[in-house]
C-alpha atoms as a PDB file:
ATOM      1  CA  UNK A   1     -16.102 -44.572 -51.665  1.00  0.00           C
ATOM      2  CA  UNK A   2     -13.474 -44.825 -49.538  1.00  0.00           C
ATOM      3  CA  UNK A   3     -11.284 -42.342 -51.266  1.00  0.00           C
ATOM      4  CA  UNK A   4     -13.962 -39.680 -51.158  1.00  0.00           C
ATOM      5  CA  UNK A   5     -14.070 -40.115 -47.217  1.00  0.00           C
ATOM      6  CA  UNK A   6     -10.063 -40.085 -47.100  1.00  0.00           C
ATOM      7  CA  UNK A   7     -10.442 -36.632 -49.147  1.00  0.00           C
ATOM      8  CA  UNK A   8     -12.758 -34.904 -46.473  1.00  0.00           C
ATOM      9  CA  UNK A   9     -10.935 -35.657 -43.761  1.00  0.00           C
ATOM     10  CA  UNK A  10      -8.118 -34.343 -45.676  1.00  0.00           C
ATOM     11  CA  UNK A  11      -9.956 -31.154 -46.062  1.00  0.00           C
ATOM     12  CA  UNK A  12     -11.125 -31.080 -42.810  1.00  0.00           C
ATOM     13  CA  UNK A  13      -7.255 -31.732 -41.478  1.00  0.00           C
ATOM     14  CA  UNK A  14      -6.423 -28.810 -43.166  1.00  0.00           C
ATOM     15  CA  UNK A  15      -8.937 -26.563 -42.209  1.00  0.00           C
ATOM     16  CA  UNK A  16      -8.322 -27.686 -38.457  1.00  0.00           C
ATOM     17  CA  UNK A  17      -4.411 -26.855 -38.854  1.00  0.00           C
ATOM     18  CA  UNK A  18      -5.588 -23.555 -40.965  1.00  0.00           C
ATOM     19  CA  UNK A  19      -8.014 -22.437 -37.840  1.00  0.00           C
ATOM     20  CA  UNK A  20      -5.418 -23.071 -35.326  1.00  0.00           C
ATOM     21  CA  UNK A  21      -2.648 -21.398 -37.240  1.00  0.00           C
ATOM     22  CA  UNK A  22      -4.778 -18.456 -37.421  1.00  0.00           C
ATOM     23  CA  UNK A  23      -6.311 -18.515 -33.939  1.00  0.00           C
ATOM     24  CA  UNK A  24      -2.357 -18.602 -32.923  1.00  0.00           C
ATOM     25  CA  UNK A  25      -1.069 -15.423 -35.033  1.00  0.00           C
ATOM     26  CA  UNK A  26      -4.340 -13.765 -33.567  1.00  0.00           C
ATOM     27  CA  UNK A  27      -3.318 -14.453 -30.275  1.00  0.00           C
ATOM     28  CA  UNK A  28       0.563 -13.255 -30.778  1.00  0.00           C
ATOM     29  CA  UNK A  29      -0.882 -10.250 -32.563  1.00  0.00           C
ATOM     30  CA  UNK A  30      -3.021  -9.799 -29.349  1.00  0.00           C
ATOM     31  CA  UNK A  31       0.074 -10.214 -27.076  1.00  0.00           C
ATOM     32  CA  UNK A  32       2.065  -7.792 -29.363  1.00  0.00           C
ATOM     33  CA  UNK A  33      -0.412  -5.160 -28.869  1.00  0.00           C
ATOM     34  CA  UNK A  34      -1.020  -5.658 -24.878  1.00  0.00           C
ATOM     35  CA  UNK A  35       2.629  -5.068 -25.311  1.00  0.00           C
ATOM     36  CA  UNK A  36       3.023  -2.254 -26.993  1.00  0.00           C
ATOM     37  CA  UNK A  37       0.369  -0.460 -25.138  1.00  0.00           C
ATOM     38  CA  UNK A  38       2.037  -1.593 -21.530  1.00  0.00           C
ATOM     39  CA  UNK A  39       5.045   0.366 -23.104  1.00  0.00           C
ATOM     40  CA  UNK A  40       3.033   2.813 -24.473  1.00  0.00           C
ATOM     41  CA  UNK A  41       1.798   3.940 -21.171  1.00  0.00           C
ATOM     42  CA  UNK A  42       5.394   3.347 -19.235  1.00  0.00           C
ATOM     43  CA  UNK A  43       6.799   5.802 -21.698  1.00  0.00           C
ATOM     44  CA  UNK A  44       3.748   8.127 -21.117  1.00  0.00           C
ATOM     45  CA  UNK A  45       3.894   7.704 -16.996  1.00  0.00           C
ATOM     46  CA  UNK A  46       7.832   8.796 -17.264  1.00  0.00           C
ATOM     47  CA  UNK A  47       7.050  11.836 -19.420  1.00  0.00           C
ATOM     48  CA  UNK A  48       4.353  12.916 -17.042  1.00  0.00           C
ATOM     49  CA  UNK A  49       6.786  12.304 -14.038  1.00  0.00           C
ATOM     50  CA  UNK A  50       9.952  14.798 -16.130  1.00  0.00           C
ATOM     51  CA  UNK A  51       7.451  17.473 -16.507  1.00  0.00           C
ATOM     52  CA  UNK A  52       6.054  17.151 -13.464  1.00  0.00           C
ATOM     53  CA  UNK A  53       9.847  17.211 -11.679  1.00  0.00           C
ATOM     54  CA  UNK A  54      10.374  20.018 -14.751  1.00  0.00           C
ATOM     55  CA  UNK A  55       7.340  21.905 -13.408  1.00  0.00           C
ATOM     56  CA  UNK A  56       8.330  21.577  -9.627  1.00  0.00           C
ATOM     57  CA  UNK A  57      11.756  22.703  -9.966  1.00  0.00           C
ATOM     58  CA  UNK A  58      10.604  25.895 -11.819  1.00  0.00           C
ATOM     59  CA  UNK A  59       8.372  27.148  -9.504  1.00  0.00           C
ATOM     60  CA  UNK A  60       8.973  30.407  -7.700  1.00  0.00           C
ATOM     61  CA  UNK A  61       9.606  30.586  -3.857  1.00  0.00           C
ATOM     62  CA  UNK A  62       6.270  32.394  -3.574  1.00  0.00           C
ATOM     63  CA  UNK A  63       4.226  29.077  -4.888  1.00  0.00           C
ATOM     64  CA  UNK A  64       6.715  27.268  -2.943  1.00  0.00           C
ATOM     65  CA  UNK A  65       5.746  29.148   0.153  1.00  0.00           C
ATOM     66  CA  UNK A  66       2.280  28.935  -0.199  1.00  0.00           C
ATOM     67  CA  UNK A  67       1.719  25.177  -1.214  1.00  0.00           C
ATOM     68  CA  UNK A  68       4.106  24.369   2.076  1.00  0.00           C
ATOM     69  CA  UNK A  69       1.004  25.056   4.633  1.00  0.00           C
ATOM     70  CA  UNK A  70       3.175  27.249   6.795  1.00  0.00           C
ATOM     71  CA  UNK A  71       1.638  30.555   7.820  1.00  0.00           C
ATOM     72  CA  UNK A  72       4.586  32.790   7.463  1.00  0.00           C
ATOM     73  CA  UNK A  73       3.089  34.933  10.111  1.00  0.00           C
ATOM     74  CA  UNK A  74       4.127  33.080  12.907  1.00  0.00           C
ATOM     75  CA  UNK A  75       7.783  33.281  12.320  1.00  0.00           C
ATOM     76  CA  UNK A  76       7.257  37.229  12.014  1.00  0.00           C
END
């Protein structure tokens, strides 16, 4: 009988270090991901900053001129 006992406990050992194996690659594969999306985003924030600096630098002195709130007519 007290073989049979020594066997659960056995089992339930294993399960115990199977759960917690599995509960820790779960949470690295969690941390991974947060990761890659944090990176994900930085690389998307600094492509939206080029083109916007991209977009800027191509715009005509006309748009220039009118997004600067002067009114040109007072330096006629």
């Amino acid at each position: 009988m007290g073989r049979k006992k020594s066997k659960n406990e056995d089992k339930q050992l294993l399960k115990d270090a199977l759960a917690e194996d599995l509960k820790h690659k779960l949470q690295q594969m969690k941390s991974d991901l947060k990761e890659e999306d944090e990176k994900r985003k930085e690389r998307e924030k600094e492509r939206f900053i080029k083109q916007r600096k991209e977009k800027e630098k191509n715009k005509s002195f006309e748009e220039l001129l009118n997004e600067s709130g002067l009114d040109w007519r007072q330096y006629k």
